[in-house]
Structure formats: structure tokens, C-alpha cells
N, C-alpha and C. Protein backbone atom coordinates (compact mmCIF):
# COMPACT_ATOMS: atom_id res chain seq x y z
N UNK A 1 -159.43 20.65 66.99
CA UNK A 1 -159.52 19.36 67.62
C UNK A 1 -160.51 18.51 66.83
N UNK A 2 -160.32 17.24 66.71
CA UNK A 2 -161.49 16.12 65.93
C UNK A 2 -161.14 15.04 66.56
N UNK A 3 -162.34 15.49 67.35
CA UNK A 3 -162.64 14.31 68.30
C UNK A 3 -163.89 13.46 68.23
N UNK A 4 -164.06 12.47 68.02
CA UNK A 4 -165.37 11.20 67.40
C UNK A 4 -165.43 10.37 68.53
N UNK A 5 -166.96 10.11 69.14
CA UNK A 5 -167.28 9.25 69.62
C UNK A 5 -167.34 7.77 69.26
N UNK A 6 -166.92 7.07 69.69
CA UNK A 6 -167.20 5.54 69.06
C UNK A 6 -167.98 4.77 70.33
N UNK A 7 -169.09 3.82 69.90
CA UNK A 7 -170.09 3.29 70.68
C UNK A 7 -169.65 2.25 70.21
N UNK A 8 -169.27 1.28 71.19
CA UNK A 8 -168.80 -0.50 71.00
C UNK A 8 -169.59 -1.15 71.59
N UNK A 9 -169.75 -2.43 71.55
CA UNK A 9 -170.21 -3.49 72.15
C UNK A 9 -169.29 -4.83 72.01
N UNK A 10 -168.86 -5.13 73.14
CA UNK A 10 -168.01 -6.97 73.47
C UNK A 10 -168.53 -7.80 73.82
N UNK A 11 -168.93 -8.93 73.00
CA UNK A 11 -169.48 -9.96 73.77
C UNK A 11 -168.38 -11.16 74.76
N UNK A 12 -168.81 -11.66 75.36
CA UNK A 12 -168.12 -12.61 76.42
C UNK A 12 -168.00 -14.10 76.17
N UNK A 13 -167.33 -14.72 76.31
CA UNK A 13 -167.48 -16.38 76.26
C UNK A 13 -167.02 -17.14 77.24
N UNK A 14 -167.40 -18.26 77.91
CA UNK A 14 -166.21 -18.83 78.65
C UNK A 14 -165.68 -19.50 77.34
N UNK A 15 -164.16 -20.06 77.77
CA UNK A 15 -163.28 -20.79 77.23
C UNK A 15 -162.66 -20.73 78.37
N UNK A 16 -162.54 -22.77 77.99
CA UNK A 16 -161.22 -23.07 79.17
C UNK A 16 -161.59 -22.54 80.52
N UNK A 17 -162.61 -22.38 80.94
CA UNK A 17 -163.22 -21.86 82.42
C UNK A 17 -162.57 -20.52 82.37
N UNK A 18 -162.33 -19.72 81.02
CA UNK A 18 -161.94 -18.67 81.67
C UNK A 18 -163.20 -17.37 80.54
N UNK A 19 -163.10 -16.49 81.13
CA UNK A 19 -164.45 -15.45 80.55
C UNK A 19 -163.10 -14.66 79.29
N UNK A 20 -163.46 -14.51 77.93
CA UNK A 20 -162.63 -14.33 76.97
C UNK A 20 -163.92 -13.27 76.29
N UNK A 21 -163.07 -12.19 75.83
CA UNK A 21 -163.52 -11.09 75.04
C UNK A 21 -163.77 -11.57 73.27
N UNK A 22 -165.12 -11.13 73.01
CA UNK A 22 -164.95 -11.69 71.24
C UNK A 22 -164.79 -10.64 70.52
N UNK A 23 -165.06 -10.80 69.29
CA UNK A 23 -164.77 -9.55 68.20
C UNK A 23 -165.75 -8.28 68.70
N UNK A 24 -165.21 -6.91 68.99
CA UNK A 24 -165.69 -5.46 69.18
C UNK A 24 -166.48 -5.44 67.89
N UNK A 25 -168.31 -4.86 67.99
CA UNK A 25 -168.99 -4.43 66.72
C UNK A 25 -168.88 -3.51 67.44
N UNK A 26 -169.23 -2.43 66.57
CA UNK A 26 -169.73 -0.82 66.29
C UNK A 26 -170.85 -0.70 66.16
N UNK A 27 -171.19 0.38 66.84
CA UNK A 27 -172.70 0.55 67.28
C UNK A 27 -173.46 2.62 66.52
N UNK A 28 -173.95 2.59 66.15
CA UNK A 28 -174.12 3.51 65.73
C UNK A 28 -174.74 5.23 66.95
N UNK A 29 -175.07 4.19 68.10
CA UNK A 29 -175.44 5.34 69.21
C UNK A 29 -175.19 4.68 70.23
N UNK A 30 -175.12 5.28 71.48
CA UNK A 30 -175.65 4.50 72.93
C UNK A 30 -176.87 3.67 73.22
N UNK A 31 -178.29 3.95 72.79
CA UNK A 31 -179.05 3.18 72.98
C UNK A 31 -178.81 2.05 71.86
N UNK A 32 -178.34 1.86 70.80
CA UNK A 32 -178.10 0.92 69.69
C UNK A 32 -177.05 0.16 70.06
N UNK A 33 -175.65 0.15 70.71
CA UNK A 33 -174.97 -0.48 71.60
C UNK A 33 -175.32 -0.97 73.03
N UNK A 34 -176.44 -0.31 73.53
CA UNK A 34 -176.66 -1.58 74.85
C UNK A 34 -178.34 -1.75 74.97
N UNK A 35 -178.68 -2.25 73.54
CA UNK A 35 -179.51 -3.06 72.93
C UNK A 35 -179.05 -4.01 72.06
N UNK A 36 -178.03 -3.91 71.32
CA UNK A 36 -176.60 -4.81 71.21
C UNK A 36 -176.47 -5.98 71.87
N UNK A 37 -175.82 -5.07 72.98
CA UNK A 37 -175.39 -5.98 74.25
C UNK A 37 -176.49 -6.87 74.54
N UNK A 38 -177.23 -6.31 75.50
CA UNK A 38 -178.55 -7.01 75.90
C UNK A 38 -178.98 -8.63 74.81
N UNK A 39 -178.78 -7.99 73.49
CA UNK A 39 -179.42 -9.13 72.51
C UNK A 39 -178.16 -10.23 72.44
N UNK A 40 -176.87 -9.83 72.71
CA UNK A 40 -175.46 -10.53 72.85
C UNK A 40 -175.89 -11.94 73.98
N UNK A 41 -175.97 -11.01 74.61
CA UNK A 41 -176.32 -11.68 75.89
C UNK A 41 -177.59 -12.82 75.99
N UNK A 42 -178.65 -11.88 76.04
CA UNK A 42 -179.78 -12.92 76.02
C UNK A 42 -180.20 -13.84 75.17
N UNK A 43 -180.28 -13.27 74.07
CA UNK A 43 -180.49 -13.83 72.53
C UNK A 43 -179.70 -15.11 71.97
N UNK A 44 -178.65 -14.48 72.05
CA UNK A 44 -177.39 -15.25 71.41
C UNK A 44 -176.64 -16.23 72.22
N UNK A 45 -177.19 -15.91 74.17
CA UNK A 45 -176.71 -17.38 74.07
C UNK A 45 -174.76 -16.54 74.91
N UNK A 46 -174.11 -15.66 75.01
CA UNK A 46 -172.88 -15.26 75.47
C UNK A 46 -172.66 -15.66 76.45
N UNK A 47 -171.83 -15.07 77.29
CA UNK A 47 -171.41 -15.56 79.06
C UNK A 47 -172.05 -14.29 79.59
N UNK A 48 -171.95 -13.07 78.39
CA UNK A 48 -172.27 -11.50 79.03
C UNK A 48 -171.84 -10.72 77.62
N UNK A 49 -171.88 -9.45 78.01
CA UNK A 49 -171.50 -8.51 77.36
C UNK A 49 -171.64 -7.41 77.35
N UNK A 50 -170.88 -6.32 76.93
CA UNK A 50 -170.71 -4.98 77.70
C UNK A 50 -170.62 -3.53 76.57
N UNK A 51 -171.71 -2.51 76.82
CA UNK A 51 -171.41 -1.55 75.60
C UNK A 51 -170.63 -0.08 76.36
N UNK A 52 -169.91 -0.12 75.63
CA UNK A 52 -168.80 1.39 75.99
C UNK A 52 -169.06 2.42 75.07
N UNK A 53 -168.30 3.33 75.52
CA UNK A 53 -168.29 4.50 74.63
C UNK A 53 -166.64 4.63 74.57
N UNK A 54 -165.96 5.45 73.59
CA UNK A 54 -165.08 6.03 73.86
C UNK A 54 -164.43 7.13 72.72
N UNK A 55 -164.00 7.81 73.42
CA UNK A 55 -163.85 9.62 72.50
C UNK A 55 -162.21 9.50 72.14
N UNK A 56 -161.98 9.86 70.81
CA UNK A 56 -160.77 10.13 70.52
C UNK A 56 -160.62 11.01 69.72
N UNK A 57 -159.44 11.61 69.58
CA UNK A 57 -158.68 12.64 68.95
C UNK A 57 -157.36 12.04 68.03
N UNK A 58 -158.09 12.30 66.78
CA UNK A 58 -157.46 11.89 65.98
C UNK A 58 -156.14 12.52 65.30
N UNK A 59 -156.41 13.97 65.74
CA UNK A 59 -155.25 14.46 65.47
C UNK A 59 -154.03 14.44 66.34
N UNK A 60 -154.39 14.06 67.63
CA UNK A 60 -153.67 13.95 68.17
C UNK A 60 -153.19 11.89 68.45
N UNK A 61 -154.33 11.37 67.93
CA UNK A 61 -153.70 9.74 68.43
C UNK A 61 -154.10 9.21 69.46
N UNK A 62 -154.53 10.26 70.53
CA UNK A 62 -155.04 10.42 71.51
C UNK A 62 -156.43 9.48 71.99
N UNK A 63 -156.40 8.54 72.65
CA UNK A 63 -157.90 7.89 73.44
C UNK A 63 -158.06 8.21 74.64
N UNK A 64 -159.57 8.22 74.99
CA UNK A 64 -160.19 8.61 76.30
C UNK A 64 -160.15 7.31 77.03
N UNK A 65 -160.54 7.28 78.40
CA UNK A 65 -160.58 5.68 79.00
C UNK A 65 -162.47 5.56 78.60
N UNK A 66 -162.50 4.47 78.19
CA UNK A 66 -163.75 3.72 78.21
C UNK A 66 -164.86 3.56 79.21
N UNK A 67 -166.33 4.25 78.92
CA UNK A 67 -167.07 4.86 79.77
C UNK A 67 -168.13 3.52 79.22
N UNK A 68 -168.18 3.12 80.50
CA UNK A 68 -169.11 1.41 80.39
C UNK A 68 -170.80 2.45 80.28
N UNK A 69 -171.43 1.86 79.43
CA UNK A 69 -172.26 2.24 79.14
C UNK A 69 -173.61 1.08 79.95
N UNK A 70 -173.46 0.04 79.77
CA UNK A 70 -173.99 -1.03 80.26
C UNK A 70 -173.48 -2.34 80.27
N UNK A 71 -173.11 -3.31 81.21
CA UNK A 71 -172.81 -4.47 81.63
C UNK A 71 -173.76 -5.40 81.85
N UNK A 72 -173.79 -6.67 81.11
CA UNK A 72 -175.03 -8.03 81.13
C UNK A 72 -173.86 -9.00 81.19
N UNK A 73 -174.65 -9.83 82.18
CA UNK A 73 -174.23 -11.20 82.12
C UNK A 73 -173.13 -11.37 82.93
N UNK A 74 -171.87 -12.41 82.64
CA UNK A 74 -170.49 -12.12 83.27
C UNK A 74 -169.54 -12.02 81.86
N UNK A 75 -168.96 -10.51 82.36
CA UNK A 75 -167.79 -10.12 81.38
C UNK A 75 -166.61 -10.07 82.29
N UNK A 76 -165.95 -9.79 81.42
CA UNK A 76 -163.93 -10.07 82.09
C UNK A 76 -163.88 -8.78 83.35
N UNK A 77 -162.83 -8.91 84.21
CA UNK A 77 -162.66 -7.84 85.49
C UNK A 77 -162.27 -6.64 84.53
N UNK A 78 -161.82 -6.43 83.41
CA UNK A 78 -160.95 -5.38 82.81
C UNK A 78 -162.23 -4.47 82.47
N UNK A 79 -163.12 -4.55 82.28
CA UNK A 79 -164.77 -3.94 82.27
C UNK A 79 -165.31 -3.79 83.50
């Protein structure tokens, strides 16, 4: 089995009164993705933003569902 963790972070925007997902970075750990976030959020000014984890198997193609690591601000209902 080869299975790899991946640590994301999404930042948020409104557009058009509606809350819109921006480009996914890669985060090198959990605490480095929702210190990410946090800086998405506060720093930069976002609507919100949200760091996940998620495990896949590459030999198989295979993804896990997305384990919210931390939520700031307002992000989309799909988080």
C-alpha cells in the first residue's frame, strides 16, 4: 500500500455575494497548514479559510474524505 498524507490549505473570497474557494497551497505538516490558514485569513485580508488533511493511495487512485484540520473566518458549507 502507498499511502501519503497531503496537508492543504483554501482560502475564501466573497464574489458576487457568494463565498468562492481560491487556489489549494500545500502545506508541508498540520501545524504549517493551519498557520497558513490563520495568516490567509487574518493577514491577507480573505473572507476565511480552511486547512485539511487528506490520505491517499496511490496505487490504488484511491482518496480519503477530508479531515478539516482548522476553519477561520467564513468558508463555503462544503467545509
Amino acid at each position: 500500500m502507498s499511502e501519503i498524507t497531503l496537508f492543504m490549505v483554501v482560502p475564501f473570497d466573497y464574489v458576487g455575494g457568494d463565498i468562492v474557494a481560491g487556489e489549494p497551497v500545500r502545506c508541508r505538516n498540520p501545524a504549517d497548514a493551519i498557520q497558513r490558514a490563520q495568516g490567509l485569513w487574518k493577514t491577507f485580508g480573505h473572507a476565511g479559510a480552511v486547512a485539511f488533511s487528506r490520505t491517499s493511495d496511490f496505487e490504488t487512485g484511491t482518496f480519503d474524505d477530508k479531515k478539516i484540520l482548522r476553519r477561520f473566518g467564513h468558508v463555503s458549507s462544503e467545509y
